[in-house]
Structures are given as structure tokens and as C-alpha cells.
N, C-alpha and C. Protein backbone atom coordinates (compact mmCIF):
# COMPACT_ATOMS: atom_id res chain seq x y z
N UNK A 1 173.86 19.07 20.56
CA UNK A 1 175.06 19.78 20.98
C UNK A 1 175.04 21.23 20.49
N UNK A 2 175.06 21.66 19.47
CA UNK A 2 174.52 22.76 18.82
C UNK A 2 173.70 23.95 19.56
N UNK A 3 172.71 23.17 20.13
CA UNK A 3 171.81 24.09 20.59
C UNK A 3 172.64 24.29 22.27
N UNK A 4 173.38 23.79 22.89
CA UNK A 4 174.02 23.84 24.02
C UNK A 4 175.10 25.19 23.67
N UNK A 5 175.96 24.64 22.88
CA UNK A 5 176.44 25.41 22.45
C UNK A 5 176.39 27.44 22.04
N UNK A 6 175.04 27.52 21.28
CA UNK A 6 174.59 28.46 20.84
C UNK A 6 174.18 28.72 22.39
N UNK A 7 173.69 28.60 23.42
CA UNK A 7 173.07 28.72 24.33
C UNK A 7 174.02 29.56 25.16
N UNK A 8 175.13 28.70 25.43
CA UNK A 8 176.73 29.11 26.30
C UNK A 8 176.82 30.03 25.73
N UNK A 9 176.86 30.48 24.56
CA UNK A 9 177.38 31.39 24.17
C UNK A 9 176.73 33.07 23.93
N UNK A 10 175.64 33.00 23.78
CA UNK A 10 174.26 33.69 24.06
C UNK A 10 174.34 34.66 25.52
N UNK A 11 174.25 33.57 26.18
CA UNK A 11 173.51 33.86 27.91
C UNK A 11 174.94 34.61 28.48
N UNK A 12 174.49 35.79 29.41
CA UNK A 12 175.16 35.93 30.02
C UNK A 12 175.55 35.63 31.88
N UNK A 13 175.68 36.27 32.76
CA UNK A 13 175.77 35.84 34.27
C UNK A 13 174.38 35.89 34.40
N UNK A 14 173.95 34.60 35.36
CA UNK A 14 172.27 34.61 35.56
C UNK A 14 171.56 34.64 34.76
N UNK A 15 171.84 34.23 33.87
CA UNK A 15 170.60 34.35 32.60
C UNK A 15 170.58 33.13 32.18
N UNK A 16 168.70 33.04 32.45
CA UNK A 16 168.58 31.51 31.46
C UNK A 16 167.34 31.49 30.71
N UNK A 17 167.58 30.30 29.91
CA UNK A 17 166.47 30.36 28.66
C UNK A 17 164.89 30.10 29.53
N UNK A 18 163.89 30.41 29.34
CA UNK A 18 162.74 30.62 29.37
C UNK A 18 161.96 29.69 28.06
N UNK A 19 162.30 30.14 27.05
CA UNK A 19 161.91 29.84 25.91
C UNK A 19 162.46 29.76 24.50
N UNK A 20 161.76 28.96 23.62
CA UNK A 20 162.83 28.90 22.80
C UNK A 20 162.41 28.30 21.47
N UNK A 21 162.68 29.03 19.92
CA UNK A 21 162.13 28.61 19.34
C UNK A 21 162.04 29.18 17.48
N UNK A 22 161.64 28.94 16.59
CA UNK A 22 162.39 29.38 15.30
C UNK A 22 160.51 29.45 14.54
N UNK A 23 161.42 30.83 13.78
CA UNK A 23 160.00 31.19 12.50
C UNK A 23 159.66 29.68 11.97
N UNK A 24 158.46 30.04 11.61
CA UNK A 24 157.51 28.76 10.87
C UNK A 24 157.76 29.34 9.71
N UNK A 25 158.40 27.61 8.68
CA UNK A 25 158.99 28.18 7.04
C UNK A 25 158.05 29.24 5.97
N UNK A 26 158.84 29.63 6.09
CA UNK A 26 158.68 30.72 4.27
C UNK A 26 158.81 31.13 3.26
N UNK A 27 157.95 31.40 2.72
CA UNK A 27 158.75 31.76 0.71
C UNK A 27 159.34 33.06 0.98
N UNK A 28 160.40 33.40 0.83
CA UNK A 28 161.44 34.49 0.85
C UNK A 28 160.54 35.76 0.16
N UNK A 29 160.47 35.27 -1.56
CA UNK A 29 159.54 35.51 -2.70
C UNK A 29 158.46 36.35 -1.51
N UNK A 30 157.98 35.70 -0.91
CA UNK A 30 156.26 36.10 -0.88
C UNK A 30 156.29 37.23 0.15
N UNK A 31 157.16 36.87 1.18
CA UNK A 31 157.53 37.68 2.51
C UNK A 31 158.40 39.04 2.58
N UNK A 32 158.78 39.11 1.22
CA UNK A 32 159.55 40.58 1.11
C UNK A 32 158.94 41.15 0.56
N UNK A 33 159.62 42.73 0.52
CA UNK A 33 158.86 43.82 -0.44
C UNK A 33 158.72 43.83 -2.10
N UNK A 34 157.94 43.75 -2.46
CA UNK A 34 158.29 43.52 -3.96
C UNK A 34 159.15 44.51 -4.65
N UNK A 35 158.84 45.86 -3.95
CA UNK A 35 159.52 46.70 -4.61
C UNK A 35 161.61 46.67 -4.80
N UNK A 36 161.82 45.38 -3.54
CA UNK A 36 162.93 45.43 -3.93
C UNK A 36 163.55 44.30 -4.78
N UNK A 37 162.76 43.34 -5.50
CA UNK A 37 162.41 43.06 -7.00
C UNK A 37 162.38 43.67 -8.22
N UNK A 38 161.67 44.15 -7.97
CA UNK A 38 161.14 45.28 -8.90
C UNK A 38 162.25 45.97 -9.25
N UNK A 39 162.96 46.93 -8.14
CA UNK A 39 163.83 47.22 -8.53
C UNK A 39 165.28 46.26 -9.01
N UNK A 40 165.56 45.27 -8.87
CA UNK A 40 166.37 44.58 -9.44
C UNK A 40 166.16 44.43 -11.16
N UNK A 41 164.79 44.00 -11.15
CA UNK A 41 164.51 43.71 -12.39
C UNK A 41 164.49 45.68 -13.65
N UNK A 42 164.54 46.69 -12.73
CA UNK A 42 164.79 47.49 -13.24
C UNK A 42 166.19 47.42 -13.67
N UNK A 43 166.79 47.12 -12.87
CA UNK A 43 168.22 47.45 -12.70
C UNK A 43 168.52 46.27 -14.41
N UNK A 44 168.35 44.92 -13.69
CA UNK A 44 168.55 44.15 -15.09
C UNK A 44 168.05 44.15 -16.57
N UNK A 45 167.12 44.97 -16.65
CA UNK A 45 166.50 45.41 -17.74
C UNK A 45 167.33 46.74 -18.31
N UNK A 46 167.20 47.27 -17.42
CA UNK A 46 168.14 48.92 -17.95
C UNK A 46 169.41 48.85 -17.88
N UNK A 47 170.52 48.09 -16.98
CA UNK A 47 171.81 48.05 -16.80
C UNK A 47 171.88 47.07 -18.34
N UNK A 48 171.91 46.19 -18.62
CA UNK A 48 172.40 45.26 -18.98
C UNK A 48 172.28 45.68 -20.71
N UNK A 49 170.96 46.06 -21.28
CA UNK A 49 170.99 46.70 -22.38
C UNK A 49 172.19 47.89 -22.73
N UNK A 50 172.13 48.67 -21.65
CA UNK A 50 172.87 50.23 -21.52
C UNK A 50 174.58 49.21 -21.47
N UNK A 51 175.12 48.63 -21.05
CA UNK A 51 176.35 47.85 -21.51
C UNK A 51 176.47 47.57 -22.65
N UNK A 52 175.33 46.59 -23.06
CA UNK A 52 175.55 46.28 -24.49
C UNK A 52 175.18 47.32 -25.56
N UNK A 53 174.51 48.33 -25.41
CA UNK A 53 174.21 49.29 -26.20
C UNK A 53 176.16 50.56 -26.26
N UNK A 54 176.64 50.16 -25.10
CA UNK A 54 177.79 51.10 -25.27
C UNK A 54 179.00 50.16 -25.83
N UNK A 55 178.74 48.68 -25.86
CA UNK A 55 179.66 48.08 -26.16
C UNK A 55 179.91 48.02 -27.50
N UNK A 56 178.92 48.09 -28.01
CA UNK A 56 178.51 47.32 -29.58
C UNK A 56 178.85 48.82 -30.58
N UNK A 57 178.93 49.92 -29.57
CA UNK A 57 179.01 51.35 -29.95
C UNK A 57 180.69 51.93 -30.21
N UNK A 58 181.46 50.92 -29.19
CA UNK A 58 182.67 51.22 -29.00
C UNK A 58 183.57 50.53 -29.93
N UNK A 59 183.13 48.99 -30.46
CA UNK A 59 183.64 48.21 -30.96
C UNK A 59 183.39 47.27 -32.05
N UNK A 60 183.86 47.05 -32.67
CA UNK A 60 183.45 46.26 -33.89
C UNK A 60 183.62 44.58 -33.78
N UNK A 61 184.03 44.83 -32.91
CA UNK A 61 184.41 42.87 -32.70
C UNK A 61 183.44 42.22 -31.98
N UNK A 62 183.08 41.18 -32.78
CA UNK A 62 181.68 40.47 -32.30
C UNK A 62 181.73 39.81 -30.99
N UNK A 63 183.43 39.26 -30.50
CA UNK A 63 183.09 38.87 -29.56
C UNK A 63 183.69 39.31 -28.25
N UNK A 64 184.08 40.67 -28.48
CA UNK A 64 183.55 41.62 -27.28
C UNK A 64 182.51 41.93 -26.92
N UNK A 65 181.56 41.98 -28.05
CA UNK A 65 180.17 42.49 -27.44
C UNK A 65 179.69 41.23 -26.68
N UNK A 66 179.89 40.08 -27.14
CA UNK A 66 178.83 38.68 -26.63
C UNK A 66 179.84 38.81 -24.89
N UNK A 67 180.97 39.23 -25.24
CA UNK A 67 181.31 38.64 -23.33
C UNK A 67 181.15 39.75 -23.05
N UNK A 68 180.87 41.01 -23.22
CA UNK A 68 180.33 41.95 -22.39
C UNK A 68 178.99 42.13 -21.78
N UNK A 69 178.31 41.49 -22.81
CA UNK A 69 176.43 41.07 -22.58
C UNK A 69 176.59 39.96 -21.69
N UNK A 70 177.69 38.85 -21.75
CA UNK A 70 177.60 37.83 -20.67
C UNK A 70 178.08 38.26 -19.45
N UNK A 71 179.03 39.28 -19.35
CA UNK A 71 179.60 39.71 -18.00
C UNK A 71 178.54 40.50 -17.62
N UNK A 72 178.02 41.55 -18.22
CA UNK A 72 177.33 42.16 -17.62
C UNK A 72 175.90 41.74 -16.53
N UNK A 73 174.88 40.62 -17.60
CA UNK A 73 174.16 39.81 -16.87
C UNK A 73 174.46 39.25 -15.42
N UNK A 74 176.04 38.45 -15.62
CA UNK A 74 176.18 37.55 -14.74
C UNK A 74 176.56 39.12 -13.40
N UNK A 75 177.62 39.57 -13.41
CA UNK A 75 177.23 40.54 -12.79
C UNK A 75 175.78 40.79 -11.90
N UNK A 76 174.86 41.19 -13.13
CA UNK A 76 173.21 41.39 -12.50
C UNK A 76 172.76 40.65 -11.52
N UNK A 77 173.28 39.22 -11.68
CA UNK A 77 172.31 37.93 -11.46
C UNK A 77 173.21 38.08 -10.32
N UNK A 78 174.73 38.17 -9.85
CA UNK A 78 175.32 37.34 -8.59
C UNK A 78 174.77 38.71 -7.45
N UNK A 79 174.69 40.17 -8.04
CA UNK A 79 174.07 41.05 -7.24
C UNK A 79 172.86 40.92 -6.33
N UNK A 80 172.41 40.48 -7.35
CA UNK A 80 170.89 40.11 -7.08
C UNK A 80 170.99 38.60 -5.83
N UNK A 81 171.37 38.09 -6.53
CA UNK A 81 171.81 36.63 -5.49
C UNK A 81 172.32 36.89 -4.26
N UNK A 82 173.39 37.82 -4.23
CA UNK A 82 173.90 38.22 -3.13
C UNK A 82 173.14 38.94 -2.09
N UNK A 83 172.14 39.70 -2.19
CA UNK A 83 171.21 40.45 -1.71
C UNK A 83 170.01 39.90 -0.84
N UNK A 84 169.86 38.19 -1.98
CA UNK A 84 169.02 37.55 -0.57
C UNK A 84 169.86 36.58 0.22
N UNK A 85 171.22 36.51 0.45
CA UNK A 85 171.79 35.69 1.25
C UNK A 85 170.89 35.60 2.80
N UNK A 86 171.05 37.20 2.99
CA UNK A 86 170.43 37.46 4.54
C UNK A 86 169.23 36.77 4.43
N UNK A 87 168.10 37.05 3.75
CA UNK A 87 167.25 36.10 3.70
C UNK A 87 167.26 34.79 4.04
N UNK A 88 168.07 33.91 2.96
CA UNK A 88 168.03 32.75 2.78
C UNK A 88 168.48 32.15 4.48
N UNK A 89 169.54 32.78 5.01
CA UNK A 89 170.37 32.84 6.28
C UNK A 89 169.21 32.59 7.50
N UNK A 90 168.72 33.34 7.30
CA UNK A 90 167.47 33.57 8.53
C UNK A 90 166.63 32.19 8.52
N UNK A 91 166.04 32.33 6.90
CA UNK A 91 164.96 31.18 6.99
C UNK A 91 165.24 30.12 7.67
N UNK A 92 166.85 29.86 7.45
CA UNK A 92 167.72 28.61 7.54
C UNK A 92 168.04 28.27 9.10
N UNK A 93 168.41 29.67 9.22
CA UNK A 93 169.60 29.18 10.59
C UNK A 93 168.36 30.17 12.25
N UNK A 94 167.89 30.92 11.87
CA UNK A 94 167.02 31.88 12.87
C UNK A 94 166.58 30.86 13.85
N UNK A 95 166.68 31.11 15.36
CA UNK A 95 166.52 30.58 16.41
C UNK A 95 166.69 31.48 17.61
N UNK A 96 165.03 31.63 17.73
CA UNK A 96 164.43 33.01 19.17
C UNK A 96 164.60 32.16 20.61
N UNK A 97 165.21 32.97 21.14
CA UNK A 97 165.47 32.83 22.40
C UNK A 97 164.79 33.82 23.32
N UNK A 98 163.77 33.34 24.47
CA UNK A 98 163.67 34.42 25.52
C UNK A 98 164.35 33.84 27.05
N UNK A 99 165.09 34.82 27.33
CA UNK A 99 165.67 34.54 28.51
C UNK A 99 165.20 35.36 29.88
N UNK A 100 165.56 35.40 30.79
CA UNK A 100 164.83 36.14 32.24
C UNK A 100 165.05 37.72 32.07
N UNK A 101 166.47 38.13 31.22
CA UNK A 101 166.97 39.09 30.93
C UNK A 101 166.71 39.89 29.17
N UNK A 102 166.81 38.76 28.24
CA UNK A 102 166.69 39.64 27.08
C UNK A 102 165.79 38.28 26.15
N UNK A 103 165.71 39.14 24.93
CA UNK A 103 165.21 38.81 23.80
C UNK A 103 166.37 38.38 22.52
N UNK A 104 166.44 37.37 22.46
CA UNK A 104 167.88 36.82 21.72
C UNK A 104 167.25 36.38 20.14
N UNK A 105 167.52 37.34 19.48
CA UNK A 105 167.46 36.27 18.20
C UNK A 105 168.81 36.13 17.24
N UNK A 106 169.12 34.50 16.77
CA UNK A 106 170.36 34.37 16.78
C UNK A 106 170.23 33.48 15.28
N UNK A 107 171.25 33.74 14.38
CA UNK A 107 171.18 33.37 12.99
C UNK A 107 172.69 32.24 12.94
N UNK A 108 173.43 32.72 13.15
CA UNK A 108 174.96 31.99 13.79
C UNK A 108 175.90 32.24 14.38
N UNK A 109 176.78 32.35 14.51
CA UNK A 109 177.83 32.46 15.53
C UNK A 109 177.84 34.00 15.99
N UNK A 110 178.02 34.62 14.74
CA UNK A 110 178.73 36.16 14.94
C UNK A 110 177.66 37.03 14.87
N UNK A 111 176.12 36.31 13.92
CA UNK A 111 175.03 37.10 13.95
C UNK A 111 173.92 36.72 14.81
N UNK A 112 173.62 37.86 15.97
CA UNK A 112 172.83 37.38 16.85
C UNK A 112 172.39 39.05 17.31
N UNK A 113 171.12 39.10 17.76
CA UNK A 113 170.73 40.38 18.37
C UNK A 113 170.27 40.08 20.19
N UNK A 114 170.66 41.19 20.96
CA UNK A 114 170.32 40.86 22.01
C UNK A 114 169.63 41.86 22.78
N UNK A 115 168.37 41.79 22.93
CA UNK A 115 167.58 42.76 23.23
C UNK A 115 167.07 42.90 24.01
N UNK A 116 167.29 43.90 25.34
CA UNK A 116 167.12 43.65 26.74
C UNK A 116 165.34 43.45 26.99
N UNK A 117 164.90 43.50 27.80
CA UNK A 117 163.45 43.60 28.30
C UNK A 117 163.17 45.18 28.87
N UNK A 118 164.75 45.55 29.44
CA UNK A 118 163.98 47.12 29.55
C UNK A 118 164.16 48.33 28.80
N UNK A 119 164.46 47.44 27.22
CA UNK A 119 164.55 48.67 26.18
C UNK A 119 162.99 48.47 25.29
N UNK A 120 162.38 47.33 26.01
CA UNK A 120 161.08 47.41 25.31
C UNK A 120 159.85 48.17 25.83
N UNK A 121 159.65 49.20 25.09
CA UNK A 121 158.62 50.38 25.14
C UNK A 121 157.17 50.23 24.29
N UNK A 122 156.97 49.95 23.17
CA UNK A 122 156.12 49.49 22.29
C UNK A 122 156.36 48.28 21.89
N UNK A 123 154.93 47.30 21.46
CA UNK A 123 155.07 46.16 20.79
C UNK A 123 154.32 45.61 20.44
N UNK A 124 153.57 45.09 19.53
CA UNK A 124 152.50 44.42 18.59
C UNK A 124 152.75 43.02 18.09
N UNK A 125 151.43 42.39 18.01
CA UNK A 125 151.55 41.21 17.75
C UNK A 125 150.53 41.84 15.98
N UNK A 126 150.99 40.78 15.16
CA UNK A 126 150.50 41.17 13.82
C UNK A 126 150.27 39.98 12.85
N UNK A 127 149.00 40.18 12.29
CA UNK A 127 149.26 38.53 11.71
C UNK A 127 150.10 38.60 10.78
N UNK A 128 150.76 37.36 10.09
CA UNK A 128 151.63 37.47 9.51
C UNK A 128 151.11 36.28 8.41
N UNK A 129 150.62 35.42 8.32
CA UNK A 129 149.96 34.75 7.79
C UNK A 129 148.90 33.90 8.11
N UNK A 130 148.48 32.73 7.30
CA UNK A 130 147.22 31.77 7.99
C UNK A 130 148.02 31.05 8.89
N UNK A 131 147.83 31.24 10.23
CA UNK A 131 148.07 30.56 11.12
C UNK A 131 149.77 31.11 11.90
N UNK A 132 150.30 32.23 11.23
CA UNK A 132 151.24 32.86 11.94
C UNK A 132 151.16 34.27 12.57
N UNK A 133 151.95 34.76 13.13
CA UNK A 133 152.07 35.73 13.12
C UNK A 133 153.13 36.12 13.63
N UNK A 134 153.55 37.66 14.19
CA UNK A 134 155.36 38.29 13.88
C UNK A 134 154.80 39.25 15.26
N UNK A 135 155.78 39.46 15.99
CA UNK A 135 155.95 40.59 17.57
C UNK A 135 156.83 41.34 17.26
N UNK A 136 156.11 42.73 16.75
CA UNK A 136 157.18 43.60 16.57
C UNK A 136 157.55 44.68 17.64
N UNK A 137 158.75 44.80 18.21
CA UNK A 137 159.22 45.64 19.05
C UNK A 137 159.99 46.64 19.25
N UNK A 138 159.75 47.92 19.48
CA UNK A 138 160.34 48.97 19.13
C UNK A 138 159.71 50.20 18.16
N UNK A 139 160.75 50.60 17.67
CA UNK A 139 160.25 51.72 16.52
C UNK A 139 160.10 51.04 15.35
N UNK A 140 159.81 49.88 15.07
CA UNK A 140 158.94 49.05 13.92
C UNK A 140 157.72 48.83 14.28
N UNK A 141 157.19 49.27 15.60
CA UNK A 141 155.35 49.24 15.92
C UNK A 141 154.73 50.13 14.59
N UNK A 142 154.07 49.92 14.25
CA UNK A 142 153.42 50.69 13.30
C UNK A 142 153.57 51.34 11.64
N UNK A 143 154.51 50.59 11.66
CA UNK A 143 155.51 50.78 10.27
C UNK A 143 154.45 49.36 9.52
N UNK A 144 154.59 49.70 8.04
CA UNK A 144 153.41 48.74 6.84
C UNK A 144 154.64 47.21 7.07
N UNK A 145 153.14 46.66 7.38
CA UNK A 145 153.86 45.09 7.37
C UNK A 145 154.04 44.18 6.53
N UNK A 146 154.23 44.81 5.44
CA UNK A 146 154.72 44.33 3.57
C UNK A 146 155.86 44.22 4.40
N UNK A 147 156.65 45.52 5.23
CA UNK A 147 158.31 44.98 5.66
C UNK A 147 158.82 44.46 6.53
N UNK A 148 157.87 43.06 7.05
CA UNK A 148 157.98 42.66 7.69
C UNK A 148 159.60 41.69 7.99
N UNK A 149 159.29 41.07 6.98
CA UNK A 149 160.55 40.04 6.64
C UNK A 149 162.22 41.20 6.91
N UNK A 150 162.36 42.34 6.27
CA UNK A 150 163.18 42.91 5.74
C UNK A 150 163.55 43.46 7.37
N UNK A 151 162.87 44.20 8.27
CA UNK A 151 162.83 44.21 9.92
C UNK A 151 163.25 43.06 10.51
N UNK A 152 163.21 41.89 10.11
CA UNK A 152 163.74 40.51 11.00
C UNK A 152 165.24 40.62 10.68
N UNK A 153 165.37 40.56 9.24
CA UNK A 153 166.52 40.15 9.05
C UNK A 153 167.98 41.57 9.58
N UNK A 154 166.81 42.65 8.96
CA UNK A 154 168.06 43.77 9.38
C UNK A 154 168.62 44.01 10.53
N UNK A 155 167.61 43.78 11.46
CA UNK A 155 168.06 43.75 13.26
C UNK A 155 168.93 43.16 13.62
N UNK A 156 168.74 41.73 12.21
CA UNK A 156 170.41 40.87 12.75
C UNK A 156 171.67 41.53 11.92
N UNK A 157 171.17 41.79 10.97
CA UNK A 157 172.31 41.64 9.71
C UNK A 157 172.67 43.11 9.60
N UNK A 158 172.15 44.00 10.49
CA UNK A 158 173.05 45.25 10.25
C UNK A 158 173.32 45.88 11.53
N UNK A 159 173.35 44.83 12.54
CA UNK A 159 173.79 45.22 14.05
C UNK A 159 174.81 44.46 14.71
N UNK A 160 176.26 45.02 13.72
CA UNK A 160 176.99 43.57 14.15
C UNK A 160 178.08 44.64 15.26
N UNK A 161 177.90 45.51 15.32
CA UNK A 161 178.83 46.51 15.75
C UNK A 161 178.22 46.81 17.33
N UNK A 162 177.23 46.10 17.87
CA UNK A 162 176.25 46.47 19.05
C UNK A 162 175.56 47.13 19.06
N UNK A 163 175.30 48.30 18.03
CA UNK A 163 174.66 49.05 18.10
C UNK A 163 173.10 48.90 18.12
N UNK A 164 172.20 48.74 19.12
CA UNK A 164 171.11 48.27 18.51
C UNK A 164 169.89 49.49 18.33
N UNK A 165 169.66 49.30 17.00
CA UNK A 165 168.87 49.76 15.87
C UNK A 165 167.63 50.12 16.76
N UNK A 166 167.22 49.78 17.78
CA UNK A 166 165.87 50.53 18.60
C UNK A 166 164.53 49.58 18.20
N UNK A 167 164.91 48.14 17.64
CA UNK A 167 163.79 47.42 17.57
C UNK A 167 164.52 46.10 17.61
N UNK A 168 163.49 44.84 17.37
CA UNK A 168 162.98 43.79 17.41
C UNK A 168 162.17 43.35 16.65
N UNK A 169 162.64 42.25 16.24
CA UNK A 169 161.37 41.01 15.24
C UNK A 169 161.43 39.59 15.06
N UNK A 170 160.42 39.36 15.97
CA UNK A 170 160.26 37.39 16.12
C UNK A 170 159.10 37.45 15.06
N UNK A 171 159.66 36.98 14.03
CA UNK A 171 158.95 36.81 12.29
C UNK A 171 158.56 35.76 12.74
N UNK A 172 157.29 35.51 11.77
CA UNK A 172 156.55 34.51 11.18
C UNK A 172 156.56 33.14 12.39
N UNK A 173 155.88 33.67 13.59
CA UNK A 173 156.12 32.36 15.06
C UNK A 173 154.48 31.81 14.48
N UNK A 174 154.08 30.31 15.44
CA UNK A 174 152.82 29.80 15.03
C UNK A 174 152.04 30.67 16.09
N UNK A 175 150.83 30.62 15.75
CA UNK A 175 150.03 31.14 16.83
C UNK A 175 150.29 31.46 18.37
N UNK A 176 150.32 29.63 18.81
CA UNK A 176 150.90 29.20 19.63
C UNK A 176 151.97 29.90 20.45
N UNK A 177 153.07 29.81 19.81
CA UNK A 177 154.14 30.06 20.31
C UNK A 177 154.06 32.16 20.65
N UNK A 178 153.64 32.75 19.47
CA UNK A 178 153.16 33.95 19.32
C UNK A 178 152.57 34.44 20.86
N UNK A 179 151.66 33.74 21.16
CA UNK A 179 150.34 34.13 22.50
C UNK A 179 151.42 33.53 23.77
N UNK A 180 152.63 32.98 23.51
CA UNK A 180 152.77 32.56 24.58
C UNK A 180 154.38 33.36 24.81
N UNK A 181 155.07 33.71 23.63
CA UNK A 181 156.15 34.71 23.72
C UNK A 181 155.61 36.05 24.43
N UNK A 182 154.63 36.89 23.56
CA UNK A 182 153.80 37.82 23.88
C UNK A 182 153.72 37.92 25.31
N UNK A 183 153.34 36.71 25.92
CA UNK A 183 152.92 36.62 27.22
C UNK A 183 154.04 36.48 28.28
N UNK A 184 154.91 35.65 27.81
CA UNK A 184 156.45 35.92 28.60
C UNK A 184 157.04 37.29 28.32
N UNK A 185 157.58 37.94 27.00
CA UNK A 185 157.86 39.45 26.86
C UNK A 185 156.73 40.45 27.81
N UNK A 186 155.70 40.19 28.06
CA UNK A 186 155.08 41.35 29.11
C UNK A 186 155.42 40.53 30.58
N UNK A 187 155.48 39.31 30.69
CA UNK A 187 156.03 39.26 31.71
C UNK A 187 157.29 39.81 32.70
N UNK A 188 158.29 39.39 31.72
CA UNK A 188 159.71 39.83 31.94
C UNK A 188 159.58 41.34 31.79
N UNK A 189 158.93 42.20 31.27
CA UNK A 189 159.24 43.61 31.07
C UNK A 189 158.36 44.08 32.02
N UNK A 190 157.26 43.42 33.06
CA UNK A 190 156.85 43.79 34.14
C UNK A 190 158.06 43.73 35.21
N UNK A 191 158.39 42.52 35.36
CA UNK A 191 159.66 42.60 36.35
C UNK A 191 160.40 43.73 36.12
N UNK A 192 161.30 44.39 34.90
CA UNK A 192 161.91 45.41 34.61
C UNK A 192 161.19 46.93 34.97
N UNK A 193 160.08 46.56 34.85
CA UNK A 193 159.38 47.91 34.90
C UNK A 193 159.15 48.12 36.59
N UNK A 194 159.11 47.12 37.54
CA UNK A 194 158.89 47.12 38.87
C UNK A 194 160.08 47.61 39.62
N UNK A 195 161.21 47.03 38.94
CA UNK A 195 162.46 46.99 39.27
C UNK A 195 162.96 48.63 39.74
């Protein structure tokens, strides 16, 4: 029912699914940039001392300083947590749609990208791991594919306003499915281009 659902709601007049289908699982960890780790762990290393170093400076009471070192951490940690929701979201809920008309990738109700066939100008297939790989479309052709993951998710998660961002990313598909999207997206964007 679900998938009926998401479908109705997707498609517009004359438009129907073609194809259909979700990233092959991933370590979040492995598939993002490290550097935006890195920087967390800056952040929790240097924020969290620099609290307790001003707390312990301001006050003499022992147990202001201990719940200021505990607020401050927890703070660190729900930031940090909060930051891979989008992540976690995608791995979970991501489900690619190609239709006669666009390129649908859809996370849940309210987050979904819809990407015509005749806004596609550039596009690469890239491996993405043993036995995957990712179709990137748009002005993400040629950009380092360390950011790969971070391009999937942003197309959904920061285009809620319609505005679309000038790309596309069907992350981490199997081979399979990869050679055969590839092959429907030049299809459908021949029709557009004839048109």
C-alpha cells in the first residue's frame, strides 16, 4: 500500500513509473566526508574544554562546574546527532523513481526531489563501491566523489521550497540497476531532446 500511495502522490497528469528502486545499504561512517567528522570532533574537543575552562574560572562551586561539563558535552553530542538525521533518513526511507517525465527521488512524504528529463544536461555514472555505483546529474558531474553521499542527501534535504539546486543523485544503485537507469535516463532525455 505504501508504495501505491507514494506513487499517487509523486506522479503527475500522464506520468508513469518506468522504474523503480532504492540505494544498496551503507555505512553512513564510510560514505561521507570525513572532514565533516573531523570537524565535529574539533568542535568537541575545543568547545567543551573552553566551557569548562570558563566555568571553573567563574565559579567556585563544584557542582556548577560538573553540570556545565555535562551540559556542554550533551549539547556536542545531540548537535552532532542531529546532523546525521538526513543521513540516517535516506539510508532508511530513499526510493528512486524514473517516470516517462522526471527523475523522482523520494525520502517521505514532504521530502522528495523531482527532476525533469529536460533539465538534464550532464551526467556520469561513477563507481561507488564493489559492486555499486551512483548517476550523477547536473552541476555535481565532476565534483570529488568523497561527496558523494552529502549530494544525495542535499538535493532532497535542502530543496523543500522547489527550488531545484541544478542537480541529481541516484547513490549507491547495484550495477544492475545503474546500466539500466543510465539507459532509461538517456532514453527519456532523447525523447525531450527530439521534442
Amino acid at each position: 500500500m505504501k508504495k501505491e500511495e507514494d506513487m499517487a502522490r509523486l506522479l503527475g497528469k500522464d506520468e508513469l513509473i518506468l522504474w523503480s528502486g532504492k540505494p544498496q545499504p551503507f555505512d553512513i561512517l564510510k560514505n561521507s566526508r570525513f572532514e565533516l567528522f573531523r570537524n565535529y570532533l574539533i568542535i568537541l574537543v575545543i568547545f567543551v574544554p573552553a566551557i569548562v575552562a570558563a566555568a571553573i574560572a567563574r565559579t567556585s562551586d563544584p557542582n556548577v562546574n560538573i553540570n556545565l561539563i555535562i551540559g556542554a558535552f550533551v549539547v556536542t553530542v545531540v548537535a552532532i546527532s542531529f546532523s546525521l538525521l538526513g543521513y540516517h533518513s535516506y539510508r532508511k526511507n530513499c526510493t528512486y523513481y524514473l517516470s516517462n517525465k522526471n527523475i523522482i527521488v523520494s525520502v517521505s512524504e514532504s521530502k522528495y526531489l523531482k527532476y525533469s528529463f529536460n533539465q538534464v544536461d550532464k551526467i556520469e555514472e561513477v563507481r561507488q563501491g564493489a559492486g555499486t555505483k551512483s548517476i550523477r546529474i547536473g552541476k555535481i558531474v565532476g565534483k570529488p566523489l568523497r561527496n558523494n553521499l552529502e549530494y544525495a542527501v542535499n538535493c532532497i534535504f535542502m530543496d523543500q521550497n522547489g527550488d531545484n539546486k541544478g542537480y541529481c543523485m541516484l547513490f549507491n544503485l547495484s550495477d544492475k540497476d545503474a546500466a539500466e537507469v543510465l539507459a532509461l535516463i538517456n532514453q527519456q532525455k532523447g525523447k525531450y531532446n527530439a521534442a
